[in-house]
Structure formats: C-alpha cells, structure tokens
N, C-alpha and C. Protein backbone atom coordinates (compact mmCIF):
# COMPACT_ATOMS: atom_id res chain seq x y z
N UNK A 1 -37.99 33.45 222.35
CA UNK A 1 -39.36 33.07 222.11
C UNK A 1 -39.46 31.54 222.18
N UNK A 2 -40.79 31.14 222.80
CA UNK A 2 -40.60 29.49 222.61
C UNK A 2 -40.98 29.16 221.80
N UNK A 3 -40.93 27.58 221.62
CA UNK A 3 -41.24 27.29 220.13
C UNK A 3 -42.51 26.01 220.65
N UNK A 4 -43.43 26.33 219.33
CA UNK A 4 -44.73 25.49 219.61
C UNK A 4 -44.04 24.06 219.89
N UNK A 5 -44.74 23.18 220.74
CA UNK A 5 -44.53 21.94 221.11
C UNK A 5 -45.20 20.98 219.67
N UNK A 6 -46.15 21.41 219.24
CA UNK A 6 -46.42 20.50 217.97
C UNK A 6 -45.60 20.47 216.66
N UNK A 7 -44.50 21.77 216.61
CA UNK A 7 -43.74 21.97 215.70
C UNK A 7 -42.42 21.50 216.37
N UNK A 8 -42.12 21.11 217.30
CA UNK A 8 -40.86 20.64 218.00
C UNK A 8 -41.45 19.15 218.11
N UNK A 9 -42.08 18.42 218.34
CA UNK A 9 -42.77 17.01 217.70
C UNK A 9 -42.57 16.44 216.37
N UNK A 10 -43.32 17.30 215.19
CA UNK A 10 -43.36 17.11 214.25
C UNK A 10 -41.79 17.14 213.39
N UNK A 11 -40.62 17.91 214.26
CA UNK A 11 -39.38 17.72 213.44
C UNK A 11 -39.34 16.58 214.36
N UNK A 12 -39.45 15.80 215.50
CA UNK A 12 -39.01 14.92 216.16
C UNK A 12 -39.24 13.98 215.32
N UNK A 13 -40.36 13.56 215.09
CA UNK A 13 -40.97 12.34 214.20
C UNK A 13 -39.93 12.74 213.22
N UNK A 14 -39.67 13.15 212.48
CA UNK A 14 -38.47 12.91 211.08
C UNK A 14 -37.05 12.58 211.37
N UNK A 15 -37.21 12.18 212.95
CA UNK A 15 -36.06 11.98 213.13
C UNK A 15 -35.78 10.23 213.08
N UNK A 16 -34.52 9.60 213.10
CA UNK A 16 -34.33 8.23 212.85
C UNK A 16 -34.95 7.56 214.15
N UNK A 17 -35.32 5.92 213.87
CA UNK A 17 -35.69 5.47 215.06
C UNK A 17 -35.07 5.62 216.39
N UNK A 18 -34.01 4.96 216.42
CA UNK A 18 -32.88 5.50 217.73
C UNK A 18 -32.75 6.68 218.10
N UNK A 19 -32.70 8.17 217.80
CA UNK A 19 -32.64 9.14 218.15
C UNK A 19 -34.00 9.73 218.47
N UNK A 20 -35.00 9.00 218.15
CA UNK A 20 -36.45 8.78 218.44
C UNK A 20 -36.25 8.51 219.96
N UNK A 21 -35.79 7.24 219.98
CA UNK A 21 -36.17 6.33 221.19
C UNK A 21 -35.40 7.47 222.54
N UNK A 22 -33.65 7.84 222.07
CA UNK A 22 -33.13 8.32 222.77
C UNK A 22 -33.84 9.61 223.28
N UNK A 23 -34.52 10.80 222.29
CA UNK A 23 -35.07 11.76 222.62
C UNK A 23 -36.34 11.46 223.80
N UNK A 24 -37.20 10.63 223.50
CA UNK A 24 -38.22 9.96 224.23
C UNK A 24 -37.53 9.60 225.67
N UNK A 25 -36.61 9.08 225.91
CA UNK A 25 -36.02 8.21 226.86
C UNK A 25 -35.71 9.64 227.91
N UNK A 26 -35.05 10.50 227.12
CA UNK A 26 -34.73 11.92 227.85
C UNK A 26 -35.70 12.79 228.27
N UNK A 27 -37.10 12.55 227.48
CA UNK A 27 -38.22 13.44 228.04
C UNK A 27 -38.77 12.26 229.89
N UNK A 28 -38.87 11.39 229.18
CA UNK A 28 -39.51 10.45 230.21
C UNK A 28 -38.37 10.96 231.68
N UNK A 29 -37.26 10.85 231.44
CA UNK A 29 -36.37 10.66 232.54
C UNK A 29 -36.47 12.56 233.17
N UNK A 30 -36.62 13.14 232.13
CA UNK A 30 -37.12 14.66 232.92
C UNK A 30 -38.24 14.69 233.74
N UNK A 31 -39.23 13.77 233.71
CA UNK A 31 -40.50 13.59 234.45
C UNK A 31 -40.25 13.38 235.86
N UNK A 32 -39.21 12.73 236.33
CA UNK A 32 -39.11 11.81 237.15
C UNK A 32 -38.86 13.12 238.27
N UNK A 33 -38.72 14.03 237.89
CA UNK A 33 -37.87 15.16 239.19
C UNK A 33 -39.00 16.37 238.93
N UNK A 34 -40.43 15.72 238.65
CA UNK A 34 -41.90 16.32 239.10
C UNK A 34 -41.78 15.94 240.22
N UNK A 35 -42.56 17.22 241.22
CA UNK A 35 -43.27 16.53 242.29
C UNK A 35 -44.58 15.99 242.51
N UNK A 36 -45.16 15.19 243.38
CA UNK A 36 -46.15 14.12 243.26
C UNK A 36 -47.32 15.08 243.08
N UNK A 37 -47.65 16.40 244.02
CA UNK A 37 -48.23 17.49 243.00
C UNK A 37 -48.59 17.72 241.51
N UNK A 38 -47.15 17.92 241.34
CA UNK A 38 -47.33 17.98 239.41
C UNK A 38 -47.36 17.05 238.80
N UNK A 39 -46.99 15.63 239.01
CA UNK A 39 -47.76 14.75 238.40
C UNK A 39 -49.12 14.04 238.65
N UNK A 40 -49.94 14.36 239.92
CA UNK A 40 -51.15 14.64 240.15
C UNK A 40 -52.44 15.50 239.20
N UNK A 41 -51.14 17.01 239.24
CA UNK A 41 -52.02 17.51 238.08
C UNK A 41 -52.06 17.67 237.14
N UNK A 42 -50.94 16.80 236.15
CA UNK A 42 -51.14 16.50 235.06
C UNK A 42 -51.61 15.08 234.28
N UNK A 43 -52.35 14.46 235.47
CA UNK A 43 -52.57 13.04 235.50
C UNK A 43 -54.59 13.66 235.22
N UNK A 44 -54.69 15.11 236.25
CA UNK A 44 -56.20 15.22 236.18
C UNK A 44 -56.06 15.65 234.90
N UNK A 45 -55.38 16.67 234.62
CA UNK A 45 -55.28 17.50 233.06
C UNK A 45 -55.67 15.96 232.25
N UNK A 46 -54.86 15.23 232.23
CA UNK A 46 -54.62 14.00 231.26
C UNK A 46 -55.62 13.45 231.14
N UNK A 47 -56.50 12.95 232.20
CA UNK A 47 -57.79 12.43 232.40
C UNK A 47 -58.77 13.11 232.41
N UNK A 48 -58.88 14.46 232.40
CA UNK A 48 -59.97 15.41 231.39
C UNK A 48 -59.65 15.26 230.48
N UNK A 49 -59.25 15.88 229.42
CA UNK A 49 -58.37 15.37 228.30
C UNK A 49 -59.08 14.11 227.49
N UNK A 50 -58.83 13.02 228.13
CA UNK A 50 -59.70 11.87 227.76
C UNK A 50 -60.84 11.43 228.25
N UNK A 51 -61.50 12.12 228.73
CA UNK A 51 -63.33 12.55 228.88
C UNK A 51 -63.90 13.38 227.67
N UNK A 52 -63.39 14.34 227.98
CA UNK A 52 -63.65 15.10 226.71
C UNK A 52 -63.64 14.40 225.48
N UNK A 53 -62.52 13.71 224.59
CA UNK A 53 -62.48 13.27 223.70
C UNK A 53 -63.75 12.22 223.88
N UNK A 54 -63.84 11.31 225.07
CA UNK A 54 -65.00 10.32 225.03
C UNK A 54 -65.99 10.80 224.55
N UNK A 55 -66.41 11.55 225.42
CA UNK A 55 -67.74 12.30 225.32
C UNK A 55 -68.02 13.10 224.02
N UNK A 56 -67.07 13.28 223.09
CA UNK A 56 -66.98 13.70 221.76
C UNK A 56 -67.47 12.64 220.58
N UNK A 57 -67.35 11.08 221.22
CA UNK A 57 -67.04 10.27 220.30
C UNK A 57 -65.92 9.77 219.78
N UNK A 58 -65.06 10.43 219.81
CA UNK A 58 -63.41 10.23 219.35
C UNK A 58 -62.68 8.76 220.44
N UNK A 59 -63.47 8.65 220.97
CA UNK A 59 -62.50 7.03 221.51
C UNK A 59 -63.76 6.59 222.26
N UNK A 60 -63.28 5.22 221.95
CA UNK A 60 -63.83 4.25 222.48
C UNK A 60 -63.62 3.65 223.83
N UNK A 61 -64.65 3.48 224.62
CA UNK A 61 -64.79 2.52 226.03
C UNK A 61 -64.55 0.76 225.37
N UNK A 62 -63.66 0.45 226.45
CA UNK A 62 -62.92 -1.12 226.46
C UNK A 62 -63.20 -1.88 228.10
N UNK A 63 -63.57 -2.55 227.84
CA UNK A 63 -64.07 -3.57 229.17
C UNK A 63 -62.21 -3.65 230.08
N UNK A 64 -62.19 -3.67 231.41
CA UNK A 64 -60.67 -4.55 232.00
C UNK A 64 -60.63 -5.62 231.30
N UNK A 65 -61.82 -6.16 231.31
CA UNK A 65 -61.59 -8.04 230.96
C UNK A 65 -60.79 -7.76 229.61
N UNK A 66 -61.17 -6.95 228.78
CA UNK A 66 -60.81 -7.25 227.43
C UNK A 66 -59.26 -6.45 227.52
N UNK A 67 -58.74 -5.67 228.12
CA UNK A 67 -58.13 -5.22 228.16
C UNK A 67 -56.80 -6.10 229.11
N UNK A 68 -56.96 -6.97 229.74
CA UNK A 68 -56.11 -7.76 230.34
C UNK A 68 -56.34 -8.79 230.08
N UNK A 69 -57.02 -9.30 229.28
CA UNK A 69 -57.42 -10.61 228.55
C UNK A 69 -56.28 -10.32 227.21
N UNK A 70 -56.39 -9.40 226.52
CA UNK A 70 -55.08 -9.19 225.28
C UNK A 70 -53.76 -8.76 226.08
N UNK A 71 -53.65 -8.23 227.52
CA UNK A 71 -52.18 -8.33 227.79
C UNK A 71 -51.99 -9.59 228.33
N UNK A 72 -52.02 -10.45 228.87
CA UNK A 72 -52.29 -11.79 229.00
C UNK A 72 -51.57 -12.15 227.90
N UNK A 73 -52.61 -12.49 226.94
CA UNK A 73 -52.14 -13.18 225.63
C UNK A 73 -51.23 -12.57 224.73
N UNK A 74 -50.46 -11.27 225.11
CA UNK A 74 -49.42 -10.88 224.45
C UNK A 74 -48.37 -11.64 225.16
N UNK A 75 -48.70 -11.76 226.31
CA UNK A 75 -47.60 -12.11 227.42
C UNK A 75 -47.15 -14.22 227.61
N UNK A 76 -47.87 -14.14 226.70
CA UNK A 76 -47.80 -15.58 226.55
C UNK A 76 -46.95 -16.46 225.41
C-alpha cells in the first residue's frame, strides 16, 4: 500500500537539518530523469495550482520590478 505523501513529509520535517537537506537533494536529483513532457506537465499542474490559490485570495501578486529589485539587493 502507498503511503500518503503528506504523512511521508511530515516525518521528513522531524528530521535533522542535514538529512533534511540530503533527503531534498535526492528528491531534486530524481527529477532530472523526467522527460521534458513530464516536466511540462507538472509545471501546468504547478501553475494551476497557483491560480487557483490566487484567485482564492491565498497569495499575493508581486510586481518583476519588486521582485528583482530584492534579488539584486540580496546579491549585493
């Protein structure tokens, strides 16, 4: 049986920072051997996803300017 992804998360987070980072590092590097297909359609999934929430109210619209105006000045 599989196991819910929010309950395989939620023991993740209790885990130490480093074995954090390492677990993370191993999901990211599983991505990479999608094809441009499946990360296509989980890029639309992703970007419905965050329409929906907009259009809910739940997040906020940010200008580029303001948004590369603070990476800028992180980068400085």
């Amino acid at each position: 049986m599989r196991r819910n992804p929010k309950d395989i998360a939620a023991e993740a987070l209790e885990l130490d920072p480093k074995a954090r980072a390492d677990l993370a590092k191993r999901l990211l590097e599983s991505l990479e051997t999608l094809s441009q297909k499946e990360r296509d359609e989980l890029w639309v999934e992703e970007a419905e996803r965050r329409y929906v929430e907009f259009k809910k109210g739940g997040a906020k619209a940010v200008s580029s300017r303001d948004v590369f105006a603070k990476a800028r000045a992180r980068n400085r």
